[in-house]
PDBML (XML) file of the C-alpha atoms, coordinates in Angstrom:
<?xml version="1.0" encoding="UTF-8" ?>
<PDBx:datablock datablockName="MODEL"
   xmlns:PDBx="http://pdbml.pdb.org/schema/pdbx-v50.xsd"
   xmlns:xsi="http://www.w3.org/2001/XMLSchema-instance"
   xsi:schemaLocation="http://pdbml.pdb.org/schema/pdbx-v50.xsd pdbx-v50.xsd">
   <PDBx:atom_siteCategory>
      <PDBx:atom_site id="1">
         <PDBx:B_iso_or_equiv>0.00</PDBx:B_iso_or_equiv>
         <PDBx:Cartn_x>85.306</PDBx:Cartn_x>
         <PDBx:Cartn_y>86.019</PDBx:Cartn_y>
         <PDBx:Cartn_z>109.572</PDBx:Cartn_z>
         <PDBx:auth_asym_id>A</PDBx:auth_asym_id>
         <PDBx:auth_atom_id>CA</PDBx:auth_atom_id>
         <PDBx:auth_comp_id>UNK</PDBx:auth_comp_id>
         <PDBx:auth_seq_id>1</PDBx:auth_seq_id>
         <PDBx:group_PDB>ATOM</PDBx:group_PDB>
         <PDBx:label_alt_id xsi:nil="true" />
         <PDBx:label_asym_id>A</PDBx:label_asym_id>
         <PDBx:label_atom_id>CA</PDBx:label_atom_id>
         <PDBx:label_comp_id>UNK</PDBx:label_comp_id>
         <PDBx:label_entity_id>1</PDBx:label_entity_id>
         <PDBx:label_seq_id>1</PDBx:label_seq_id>
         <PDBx:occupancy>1.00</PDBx:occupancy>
         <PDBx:pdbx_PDB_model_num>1</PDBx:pdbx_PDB_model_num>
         <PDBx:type_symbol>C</PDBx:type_symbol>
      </PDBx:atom_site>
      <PDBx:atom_site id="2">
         <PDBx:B_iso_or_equiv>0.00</PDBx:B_iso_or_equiv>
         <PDBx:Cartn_x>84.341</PDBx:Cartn_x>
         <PDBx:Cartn_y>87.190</PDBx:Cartn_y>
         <PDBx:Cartn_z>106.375</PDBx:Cartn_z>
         <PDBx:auth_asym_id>A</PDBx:auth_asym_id>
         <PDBx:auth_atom_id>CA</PDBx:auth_atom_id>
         <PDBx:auth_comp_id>UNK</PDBx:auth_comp_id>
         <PDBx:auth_seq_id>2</PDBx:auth_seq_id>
         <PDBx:group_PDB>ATOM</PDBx:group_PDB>
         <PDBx:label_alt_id xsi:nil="true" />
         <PDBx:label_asym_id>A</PDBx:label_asym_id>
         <PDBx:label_atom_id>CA</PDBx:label_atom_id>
         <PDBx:label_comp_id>UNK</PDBx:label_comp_id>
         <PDBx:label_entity_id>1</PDBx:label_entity_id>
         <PDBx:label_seq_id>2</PDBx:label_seq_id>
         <PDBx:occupancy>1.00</PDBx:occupancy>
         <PDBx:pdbx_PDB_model_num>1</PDBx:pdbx_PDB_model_num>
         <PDBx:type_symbol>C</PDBx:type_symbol>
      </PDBx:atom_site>
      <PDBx:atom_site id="3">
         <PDBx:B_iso_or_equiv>0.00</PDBx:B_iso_or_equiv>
         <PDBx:Cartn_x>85.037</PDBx:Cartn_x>
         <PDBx:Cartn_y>90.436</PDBx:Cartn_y>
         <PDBx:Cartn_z>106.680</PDBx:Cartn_z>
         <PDBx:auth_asym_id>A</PDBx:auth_asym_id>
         <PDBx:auth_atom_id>CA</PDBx:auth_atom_id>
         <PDBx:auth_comp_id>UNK</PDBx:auth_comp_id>
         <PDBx:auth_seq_id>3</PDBx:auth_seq_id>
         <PDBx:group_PDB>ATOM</PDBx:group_PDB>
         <PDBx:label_alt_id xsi:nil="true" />
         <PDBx:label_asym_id>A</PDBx:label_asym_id>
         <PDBx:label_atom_id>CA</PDBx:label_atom_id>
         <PDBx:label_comp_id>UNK</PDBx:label_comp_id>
         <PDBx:label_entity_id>1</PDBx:label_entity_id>
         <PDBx:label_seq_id>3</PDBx:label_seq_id>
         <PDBx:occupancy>1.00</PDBx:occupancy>
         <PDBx:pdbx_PDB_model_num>1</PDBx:pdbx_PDB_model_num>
         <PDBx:type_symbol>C</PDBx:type_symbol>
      </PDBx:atom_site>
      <PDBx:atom_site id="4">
         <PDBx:B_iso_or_equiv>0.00</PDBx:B_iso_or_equiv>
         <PDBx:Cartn_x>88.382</PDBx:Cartn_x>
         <PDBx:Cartn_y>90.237</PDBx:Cartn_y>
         <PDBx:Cartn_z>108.542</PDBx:Cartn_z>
         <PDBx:auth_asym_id>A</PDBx:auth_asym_id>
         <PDBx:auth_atom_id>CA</PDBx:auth_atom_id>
         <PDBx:auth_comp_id>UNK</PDBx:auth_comp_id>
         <PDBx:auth_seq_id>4</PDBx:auth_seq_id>
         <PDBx:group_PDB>ATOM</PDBx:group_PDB>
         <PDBx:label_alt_id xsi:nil="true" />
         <PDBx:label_asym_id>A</PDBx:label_asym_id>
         <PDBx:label_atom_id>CA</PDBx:label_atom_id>
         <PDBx:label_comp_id>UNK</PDBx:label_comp_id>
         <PDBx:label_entity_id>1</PDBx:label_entity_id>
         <PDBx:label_seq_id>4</PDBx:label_seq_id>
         <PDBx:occupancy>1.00</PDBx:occupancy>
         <PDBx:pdbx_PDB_model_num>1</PDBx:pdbx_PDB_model_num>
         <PDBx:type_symbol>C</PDBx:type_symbol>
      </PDBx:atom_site>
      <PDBx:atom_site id="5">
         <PDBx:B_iso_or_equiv>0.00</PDBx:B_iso_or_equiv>
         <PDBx:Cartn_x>91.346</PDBx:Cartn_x>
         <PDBx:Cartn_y>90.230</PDBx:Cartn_y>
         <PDBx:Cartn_z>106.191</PDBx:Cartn_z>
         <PDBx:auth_asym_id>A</PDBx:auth_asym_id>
         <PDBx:auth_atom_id>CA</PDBx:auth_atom_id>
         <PDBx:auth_comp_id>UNK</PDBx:auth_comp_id>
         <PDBx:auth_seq_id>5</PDBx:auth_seq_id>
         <PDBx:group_PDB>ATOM</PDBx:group_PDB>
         <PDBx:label_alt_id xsi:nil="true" />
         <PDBx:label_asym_id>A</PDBx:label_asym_id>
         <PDBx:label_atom_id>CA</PDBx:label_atom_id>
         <PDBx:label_comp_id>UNK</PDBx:label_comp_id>
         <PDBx:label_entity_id>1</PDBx:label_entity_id>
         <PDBx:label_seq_id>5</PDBx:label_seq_id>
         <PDBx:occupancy>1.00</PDBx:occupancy>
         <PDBx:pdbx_PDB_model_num>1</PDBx:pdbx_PDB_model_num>
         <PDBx:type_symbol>C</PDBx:type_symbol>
      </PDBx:atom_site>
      <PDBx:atom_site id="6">
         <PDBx:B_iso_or_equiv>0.00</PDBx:B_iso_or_equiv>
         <PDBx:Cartn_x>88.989</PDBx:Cartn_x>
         <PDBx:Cartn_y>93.259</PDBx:Cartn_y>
         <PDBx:Cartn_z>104.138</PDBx:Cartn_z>
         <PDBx:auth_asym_id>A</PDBx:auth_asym_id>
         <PDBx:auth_atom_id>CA</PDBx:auth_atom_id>
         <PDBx:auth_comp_id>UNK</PDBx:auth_comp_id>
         <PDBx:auth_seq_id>6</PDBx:auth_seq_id>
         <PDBx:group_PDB>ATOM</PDBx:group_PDB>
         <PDBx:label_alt_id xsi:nil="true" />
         <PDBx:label_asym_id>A</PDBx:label_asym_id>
         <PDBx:label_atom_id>CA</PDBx:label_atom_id>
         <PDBx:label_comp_id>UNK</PDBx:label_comp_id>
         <PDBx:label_entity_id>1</PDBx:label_entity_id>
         <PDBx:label_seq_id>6</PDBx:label_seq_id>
         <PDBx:occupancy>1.00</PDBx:occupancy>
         <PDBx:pdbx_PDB_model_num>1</PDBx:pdbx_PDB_model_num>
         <PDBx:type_symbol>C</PDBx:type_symbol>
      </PDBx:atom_site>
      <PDBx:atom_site id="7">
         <PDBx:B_iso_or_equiv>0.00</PDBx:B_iso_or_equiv>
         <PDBx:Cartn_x>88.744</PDBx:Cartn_x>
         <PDBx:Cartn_y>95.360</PDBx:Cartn_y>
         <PDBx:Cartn_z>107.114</PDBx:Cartn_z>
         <PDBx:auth_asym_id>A</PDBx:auth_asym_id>
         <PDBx:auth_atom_id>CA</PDBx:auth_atom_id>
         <PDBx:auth_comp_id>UNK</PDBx:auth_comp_id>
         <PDBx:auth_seq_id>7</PDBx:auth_seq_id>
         <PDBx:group_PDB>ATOM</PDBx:group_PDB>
         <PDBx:label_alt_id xsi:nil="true" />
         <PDBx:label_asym_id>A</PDBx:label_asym_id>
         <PDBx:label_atom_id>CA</PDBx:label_atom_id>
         <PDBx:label_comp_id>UNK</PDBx:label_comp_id>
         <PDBx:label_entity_id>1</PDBx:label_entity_id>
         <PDBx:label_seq_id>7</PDBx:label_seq_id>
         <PDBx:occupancy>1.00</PDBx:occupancy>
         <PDBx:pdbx_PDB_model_num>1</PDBx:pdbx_PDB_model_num>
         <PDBx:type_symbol>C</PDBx:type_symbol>
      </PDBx:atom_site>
      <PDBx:atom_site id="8">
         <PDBx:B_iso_or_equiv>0.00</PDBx:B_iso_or_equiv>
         <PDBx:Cartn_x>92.825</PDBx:Cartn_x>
         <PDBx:Cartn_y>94.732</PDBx:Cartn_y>
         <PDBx:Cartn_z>108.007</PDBx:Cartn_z>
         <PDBx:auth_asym_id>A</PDBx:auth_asym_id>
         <PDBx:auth_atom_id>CA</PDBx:auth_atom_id>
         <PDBx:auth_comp_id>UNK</PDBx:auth_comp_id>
         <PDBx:auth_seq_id>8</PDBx:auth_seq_id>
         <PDBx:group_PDB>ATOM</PDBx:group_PDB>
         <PDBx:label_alt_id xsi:nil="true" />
         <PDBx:label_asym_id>A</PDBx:label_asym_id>
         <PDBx:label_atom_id>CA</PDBx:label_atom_id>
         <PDBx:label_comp_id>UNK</PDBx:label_comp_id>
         <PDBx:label_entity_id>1</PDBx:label_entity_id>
         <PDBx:label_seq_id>8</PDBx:label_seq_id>
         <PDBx:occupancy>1.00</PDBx:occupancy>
         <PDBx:pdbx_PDB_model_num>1</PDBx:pdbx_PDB_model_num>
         <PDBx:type_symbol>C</PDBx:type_symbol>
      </PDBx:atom_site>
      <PDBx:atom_site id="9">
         <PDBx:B_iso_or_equiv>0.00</PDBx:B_iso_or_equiv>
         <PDBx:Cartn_x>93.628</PDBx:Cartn_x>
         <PDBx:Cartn_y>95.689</PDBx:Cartn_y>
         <PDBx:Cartn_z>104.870</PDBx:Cartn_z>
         <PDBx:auth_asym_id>A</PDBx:auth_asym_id>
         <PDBx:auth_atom_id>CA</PDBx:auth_atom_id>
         <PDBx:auth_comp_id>UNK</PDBx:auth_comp_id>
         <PDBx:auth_seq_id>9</PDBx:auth_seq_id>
         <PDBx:group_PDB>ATOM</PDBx:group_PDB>
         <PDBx:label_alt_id xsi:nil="true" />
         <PDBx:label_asym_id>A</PDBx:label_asym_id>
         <PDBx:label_atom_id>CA</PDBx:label_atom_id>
         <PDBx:label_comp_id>UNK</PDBx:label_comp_id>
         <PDBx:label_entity_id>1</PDBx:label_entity_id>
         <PDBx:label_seq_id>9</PDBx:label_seq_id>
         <PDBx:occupancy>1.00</PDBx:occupancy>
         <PDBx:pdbx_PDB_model_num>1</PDBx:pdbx_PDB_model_num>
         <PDBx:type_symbol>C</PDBx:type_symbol>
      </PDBx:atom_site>
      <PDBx:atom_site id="10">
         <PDBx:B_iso_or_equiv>0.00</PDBx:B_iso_or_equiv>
         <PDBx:Cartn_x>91.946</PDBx:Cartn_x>
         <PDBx:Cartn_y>99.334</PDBx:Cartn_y>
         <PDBx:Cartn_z>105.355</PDBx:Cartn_z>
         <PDBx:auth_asym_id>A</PDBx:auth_asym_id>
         <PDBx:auth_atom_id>CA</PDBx:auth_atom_id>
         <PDBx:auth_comp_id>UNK</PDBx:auth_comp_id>
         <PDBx:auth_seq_id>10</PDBx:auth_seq_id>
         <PDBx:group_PDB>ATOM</PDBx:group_PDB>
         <PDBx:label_alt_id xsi:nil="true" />
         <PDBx:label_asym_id>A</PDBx:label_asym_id>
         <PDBx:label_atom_id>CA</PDBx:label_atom_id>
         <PDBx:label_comp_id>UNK</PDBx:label_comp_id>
         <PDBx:label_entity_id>1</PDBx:label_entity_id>
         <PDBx:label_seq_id>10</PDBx:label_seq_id>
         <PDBx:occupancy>1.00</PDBx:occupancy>
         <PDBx:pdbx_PDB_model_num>1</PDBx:pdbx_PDB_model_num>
         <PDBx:type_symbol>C</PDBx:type_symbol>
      </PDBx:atom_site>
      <PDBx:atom_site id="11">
         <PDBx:B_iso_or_equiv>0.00</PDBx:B_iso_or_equiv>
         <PDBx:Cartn_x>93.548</PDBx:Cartn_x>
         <PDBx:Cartn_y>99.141</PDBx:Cartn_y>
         <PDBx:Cartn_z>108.684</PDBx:Cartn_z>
         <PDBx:auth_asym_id>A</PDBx:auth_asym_id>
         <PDBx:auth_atom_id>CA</PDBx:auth_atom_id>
         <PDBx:auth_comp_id>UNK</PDBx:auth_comp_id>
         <PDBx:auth_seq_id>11</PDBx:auth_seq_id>
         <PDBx:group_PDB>ATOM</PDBx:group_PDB>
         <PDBx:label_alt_id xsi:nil="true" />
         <PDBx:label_asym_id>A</PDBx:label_asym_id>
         <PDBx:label_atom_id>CA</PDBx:label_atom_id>
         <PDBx:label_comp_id>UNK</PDBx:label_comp_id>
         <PDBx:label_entity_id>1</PDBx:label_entity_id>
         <PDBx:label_seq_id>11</PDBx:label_seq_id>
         <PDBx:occupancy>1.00</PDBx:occupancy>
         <PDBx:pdbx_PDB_model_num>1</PDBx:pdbx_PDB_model_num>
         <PDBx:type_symbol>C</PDBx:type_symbol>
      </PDBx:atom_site>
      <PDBx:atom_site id="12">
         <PDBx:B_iso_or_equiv>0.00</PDBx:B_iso_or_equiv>
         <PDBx:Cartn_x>97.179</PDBx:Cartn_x>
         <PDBx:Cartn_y>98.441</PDBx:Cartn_y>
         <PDBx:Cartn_z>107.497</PDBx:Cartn_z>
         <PDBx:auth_asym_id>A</PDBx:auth_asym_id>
         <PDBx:auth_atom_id>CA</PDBx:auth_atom_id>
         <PDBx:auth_comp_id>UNK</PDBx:auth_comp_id>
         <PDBx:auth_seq_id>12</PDBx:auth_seq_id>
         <PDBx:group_PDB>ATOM</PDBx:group_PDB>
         <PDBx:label_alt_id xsi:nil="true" />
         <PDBx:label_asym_id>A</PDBx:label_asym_id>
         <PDBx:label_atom_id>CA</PDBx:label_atom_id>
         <PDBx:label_comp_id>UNK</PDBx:label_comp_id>
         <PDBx:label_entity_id>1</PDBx:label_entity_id>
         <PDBx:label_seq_id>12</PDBx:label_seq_id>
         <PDBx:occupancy>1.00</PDBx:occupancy>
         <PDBx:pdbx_PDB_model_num>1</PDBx:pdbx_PDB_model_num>
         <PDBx:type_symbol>C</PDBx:type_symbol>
      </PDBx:atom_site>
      <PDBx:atom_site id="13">
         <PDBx:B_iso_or_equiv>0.00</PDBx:B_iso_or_equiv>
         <PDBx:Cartn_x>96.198</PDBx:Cartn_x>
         <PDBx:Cartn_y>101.458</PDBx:Cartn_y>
         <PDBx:Cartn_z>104.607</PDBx:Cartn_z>
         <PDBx:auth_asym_id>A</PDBx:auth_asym_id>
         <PDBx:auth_atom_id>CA</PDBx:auth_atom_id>
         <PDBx:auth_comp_id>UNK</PDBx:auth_comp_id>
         <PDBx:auth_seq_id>13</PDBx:auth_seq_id>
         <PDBx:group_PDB>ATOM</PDBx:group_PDB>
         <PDBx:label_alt_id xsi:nil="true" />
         <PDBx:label_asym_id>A</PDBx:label_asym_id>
         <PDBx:label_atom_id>CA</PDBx:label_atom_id>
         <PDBx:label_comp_id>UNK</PDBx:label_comp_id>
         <PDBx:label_entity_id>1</PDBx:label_entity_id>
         <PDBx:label_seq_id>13</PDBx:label_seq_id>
         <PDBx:occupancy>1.00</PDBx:occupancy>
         <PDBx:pdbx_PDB_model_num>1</PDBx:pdbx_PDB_model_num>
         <PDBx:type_symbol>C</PDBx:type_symbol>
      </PDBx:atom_site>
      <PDBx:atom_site id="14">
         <PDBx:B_iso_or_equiv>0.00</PDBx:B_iso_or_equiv>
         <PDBx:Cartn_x>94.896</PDBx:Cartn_x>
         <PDBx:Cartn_y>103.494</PDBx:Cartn_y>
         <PDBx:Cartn_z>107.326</PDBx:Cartn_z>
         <PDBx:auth_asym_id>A</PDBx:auth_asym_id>
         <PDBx:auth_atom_id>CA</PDBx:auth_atom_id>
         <PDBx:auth_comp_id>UNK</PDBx:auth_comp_id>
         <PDBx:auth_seq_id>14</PDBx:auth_seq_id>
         <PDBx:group_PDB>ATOM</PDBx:group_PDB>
         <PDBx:label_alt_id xsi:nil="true" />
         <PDBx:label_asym_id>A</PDBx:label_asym_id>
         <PDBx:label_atom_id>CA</PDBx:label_atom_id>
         <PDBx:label_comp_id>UNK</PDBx:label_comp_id>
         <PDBx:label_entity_id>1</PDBx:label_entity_id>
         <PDBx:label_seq_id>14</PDBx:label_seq_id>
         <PDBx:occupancy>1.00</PDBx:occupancy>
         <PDBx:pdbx_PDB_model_num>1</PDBx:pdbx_PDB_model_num>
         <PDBx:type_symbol>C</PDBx:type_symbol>
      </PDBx:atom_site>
      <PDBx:atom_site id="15">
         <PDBx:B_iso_or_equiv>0.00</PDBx:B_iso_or_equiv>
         <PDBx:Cartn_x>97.764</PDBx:Cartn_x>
         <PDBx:Cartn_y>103.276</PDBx:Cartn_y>
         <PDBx:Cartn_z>109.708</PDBx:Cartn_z>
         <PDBx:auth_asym_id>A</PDBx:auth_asym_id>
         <PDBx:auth_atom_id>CA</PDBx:auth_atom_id>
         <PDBx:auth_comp_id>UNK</PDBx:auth_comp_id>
         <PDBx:auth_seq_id>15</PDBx:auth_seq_id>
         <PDBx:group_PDB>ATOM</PDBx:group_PDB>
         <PDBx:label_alt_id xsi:nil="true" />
         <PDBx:label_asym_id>A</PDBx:label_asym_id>
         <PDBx:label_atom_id>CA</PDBx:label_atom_id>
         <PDBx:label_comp_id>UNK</PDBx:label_comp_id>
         <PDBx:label_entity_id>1</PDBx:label_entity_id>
         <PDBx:label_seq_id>15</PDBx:label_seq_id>
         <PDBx:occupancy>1.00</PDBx:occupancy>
         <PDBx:pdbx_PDB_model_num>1</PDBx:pdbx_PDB_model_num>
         <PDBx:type_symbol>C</PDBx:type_symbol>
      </PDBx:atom_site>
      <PDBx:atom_site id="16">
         <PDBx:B_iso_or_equiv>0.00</PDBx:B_iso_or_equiv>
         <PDBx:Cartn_x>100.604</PDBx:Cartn_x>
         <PDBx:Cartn_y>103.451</PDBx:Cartn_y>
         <PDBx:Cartn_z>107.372</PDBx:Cartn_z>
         <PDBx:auth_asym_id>A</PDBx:auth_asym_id>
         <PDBx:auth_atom_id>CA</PDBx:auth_atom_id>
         <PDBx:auth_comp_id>UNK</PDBx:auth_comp_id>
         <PDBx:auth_seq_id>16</PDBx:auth_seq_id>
         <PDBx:group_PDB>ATOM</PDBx:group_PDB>
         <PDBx:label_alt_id xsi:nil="true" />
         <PDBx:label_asym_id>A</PDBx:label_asym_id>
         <PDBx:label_atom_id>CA</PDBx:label_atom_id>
         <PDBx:label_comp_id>UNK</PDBx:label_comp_id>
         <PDBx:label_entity_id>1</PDBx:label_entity_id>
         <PDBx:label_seq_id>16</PDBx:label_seq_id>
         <PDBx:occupancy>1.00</PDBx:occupancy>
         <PDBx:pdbx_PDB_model_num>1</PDBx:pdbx_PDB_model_num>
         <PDBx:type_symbol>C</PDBx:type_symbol>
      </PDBx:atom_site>
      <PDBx:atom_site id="17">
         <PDBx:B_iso_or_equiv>0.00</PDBx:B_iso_or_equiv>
         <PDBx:Cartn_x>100.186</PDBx:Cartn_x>
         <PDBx:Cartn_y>107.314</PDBx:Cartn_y>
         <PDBx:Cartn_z>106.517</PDBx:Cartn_z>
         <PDBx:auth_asym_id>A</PDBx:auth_asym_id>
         <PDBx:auth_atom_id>CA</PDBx:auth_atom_id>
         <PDBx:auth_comp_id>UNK</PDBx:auth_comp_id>
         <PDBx:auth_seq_id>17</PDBx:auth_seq_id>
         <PDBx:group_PDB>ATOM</PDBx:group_PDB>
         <PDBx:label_alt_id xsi:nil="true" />
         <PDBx:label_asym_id>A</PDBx:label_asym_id>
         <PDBx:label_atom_id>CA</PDBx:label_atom_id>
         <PDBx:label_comp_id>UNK</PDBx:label_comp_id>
         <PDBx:label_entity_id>1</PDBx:label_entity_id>
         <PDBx:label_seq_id>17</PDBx:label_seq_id>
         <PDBx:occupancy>1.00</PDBx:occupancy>
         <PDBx:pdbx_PDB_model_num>1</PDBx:pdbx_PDB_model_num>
         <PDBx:type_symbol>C</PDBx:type_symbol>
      </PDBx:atom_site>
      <PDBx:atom_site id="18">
         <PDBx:B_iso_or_equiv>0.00</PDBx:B_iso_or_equiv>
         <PDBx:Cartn_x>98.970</PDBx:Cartn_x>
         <PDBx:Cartn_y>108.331</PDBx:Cartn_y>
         <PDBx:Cartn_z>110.447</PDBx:Cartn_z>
         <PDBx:auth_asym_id>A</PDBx:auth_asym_id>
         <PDBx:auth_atom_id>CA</PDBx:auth_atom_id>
         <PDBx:auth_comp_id>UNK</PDBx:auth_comp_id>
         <PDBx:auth_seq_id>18</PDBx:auth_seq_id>
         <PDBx:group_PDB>ATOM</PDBx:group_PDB>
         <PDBx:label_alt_id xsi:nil="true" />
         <PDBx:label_asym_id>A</PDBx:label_asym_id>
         <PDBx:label_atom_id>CA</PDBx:label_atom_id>
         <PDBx:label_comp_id>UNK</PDBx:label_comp_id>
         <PDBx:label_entity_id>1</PDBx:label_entity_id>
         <PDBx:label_seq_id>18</PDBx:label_seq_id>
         <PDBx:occupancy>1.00</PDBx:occupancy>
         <PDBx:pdbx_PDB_model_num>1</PDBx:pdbx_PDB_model_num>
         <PDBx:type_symbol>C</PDBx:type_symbol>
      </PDBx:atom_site>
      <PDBx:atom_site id="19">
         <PDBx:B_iso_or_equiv>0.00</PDBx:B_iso_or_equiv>
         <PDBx:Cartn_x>102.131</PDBx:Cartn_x>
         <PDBx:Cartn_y>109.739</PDBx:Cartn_y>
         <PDBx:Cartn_z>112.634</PDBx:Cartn_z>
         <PDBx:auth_asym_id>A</PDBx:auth_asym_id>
         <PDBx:auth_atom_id>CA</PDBx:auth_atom_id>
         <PDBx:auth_comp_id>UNK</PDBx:auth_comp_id>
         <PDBx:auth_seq_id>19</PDBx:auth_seq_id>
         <PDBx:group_PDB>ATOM</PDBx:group_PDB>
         <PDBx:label_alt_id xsi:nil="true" />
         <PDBx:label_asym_id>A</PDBx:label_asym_id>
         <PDBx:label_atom_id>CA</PDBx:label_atom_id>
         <PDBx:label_comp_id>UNK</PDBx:label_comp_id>
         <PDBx:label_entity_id>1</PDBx:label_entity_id>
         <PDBx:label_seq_id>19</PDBx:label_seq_id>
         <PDBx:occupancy>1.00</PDBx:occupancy>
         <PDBx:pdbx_PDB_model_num>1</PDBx:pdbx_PDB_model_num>
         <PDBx:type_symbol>C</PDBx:type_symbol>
      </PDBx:atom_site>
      <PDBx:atom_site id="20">
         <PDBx:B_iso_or_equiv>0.00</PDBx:B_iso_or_equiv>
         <PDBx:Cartn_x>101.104</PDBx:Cartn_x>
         <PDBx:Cartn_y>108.308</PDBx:Cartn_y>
         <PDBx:Cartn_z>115.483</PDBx:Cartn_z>
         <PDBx:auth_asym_id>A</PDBx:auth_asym_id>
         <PDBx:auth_atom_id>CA</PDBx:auth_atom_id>
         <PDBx:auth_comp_id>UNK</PDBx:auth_comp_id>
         <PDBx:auth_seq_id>20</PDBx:auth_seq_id>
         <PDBx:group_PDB>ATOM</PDBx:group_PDB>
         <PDBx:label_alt_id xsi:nil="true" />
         <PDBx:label_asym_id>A</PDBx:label_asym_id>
         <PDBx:label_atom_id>CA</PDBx:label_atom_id>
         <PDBx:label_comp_id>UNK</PDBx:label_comp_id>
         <PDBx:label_entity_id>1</PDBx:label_entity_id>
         <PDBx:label_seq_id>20</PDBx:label_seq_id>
         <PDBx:occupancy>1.00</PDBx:occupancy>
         <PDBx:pdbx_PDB_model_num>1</PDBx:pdbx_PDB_model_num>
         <PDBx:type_symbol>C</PDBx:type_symbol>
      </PDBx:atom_site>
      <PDBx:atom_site id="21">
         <PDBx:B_iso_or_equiv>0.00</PDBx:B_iso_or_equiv>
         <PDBx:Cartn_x>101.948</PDBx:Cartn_x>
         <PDBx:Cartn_y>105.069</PDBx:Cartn_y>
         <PDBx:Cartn_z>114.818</PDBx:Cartn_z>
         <PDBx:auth_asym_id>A</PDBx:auth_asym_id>
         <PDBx:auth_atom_id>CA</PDBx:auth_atom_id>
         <PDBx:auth_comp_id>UNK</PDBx:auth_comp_id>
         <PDBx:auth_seq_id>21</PDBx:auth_seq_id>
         <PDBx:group_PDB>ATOM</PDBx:group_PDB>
         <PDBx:label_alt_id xsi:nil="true" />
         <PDBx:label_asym_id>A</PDBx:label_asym_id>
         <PDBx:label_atom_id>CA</PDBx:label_atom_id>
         <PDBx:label_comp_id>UNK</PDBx:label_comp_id>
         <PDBx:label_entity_id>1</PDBx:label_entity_id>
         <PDBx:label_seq_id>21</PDBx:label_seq_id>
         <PDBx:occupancy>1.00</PDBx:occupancy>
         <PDBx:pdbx_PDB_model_num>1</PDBx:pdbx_PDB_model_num>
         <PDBx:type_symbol>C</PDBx:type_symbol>
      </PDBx:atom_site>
      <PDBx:atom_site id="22">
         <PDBx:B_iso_or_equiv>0.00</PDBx:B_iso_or_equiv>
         <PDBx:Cartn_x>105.548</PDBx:Cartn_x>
         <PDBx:Cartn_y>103.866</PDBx:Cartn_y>
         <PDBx:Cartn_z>115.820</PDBx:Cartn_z>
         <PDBx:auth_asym_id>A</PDBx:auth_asym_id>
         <PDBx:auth_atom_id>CA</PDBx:auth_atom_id>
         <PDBx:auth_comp_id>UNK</PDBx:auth_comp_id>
         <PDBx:auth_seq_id>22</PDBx:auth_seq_id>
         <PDBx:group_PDB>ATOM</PDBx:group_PDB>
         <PDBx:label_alt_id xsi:nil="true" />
         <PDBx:label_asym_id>A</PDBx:label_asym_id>
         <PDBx:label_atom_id>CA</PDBx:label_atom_id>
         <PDBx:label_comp_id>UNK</PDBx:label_comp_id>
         <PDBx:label_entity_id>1</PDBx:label_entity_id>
         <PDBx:label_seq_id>22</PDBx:label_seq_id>
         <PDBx:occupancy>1.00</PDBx:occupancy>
         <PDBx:pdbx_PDB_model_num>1</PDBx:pdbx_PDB_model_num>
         <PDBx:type_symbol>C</PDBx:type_symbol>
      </PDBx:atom_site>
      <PDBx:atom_site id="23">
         <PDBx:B_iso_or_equiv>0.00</PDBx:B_iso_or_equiv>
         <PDBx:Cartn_x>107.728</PDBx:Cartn_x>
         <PDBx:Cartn_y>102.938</PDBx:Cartn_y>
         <PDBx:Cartn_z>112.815</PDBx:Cartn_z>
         <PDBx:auth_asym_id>A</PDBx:auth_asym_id>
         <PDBx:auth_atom_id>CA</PDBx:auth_atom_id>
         <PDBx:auth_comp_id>UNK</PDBx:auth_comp_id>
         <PDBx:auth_seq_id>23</PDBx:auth_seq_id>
         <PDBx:group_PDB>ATOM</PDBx:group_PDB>
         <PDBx:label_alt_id xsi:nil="true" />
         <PDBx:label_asym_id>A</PDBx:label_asym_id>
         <PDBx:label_atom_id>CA</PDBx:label_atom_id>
         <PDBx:label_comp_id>UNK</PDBx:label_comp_id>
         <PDBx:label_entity_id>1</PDBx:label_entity_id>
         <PDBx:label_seq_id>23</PDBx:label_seq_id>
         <PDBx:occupancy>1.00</PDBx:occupancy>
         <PDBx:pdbx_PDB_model_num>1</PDBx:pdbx_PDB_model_num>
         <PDBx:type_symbol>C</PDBx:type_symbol>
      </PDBx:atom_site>
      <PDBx:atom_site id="24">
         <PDBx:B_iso_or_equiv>0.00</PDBx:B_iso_or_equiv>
         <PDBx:Cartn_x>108.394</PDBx:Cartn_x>
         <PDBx:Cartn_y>99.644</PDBx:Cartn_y>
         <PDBx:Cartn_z>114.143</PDBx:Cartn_z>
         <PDBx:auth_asym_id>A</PDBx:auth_asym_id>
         <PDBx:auth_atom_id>CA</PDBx:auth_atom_id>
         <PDBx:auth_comp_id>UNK</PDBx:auth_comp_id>
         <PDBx:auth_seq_id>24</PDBx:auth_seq_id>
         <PDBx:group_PDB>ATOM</PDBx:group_PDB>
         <PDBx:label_alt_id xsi:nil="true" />
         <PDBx:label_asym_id>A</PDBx:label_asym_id>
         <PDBx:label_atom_id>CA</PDBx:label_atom_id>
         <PDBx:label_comp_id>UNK</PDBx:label_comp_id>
         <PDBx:label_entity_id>1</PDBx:label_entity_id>
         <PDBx:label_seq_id>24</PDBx:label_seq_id>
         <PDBx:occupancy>1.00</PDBx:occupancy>
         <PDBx:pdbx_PDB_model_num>1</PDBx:pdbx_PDB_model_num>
         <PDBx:type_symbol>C</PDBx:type_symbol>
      </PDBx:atom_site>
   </PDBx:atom_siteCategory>
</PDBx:datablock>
């Protein structure tokens, strides 16, 4: 629980600039 909004973040950071991920 703890670590769950930290790791999202790098998730959201990570996905934004990978082309694989739809737009929407």
């Amino acid at each position: 629980t703890a670590g769950f909004l930290p790791a999202c973040v790098t998730l959201a950071r990570r996905l934004r600039g990978d082309d694989r991920v739809p737009w929407r």
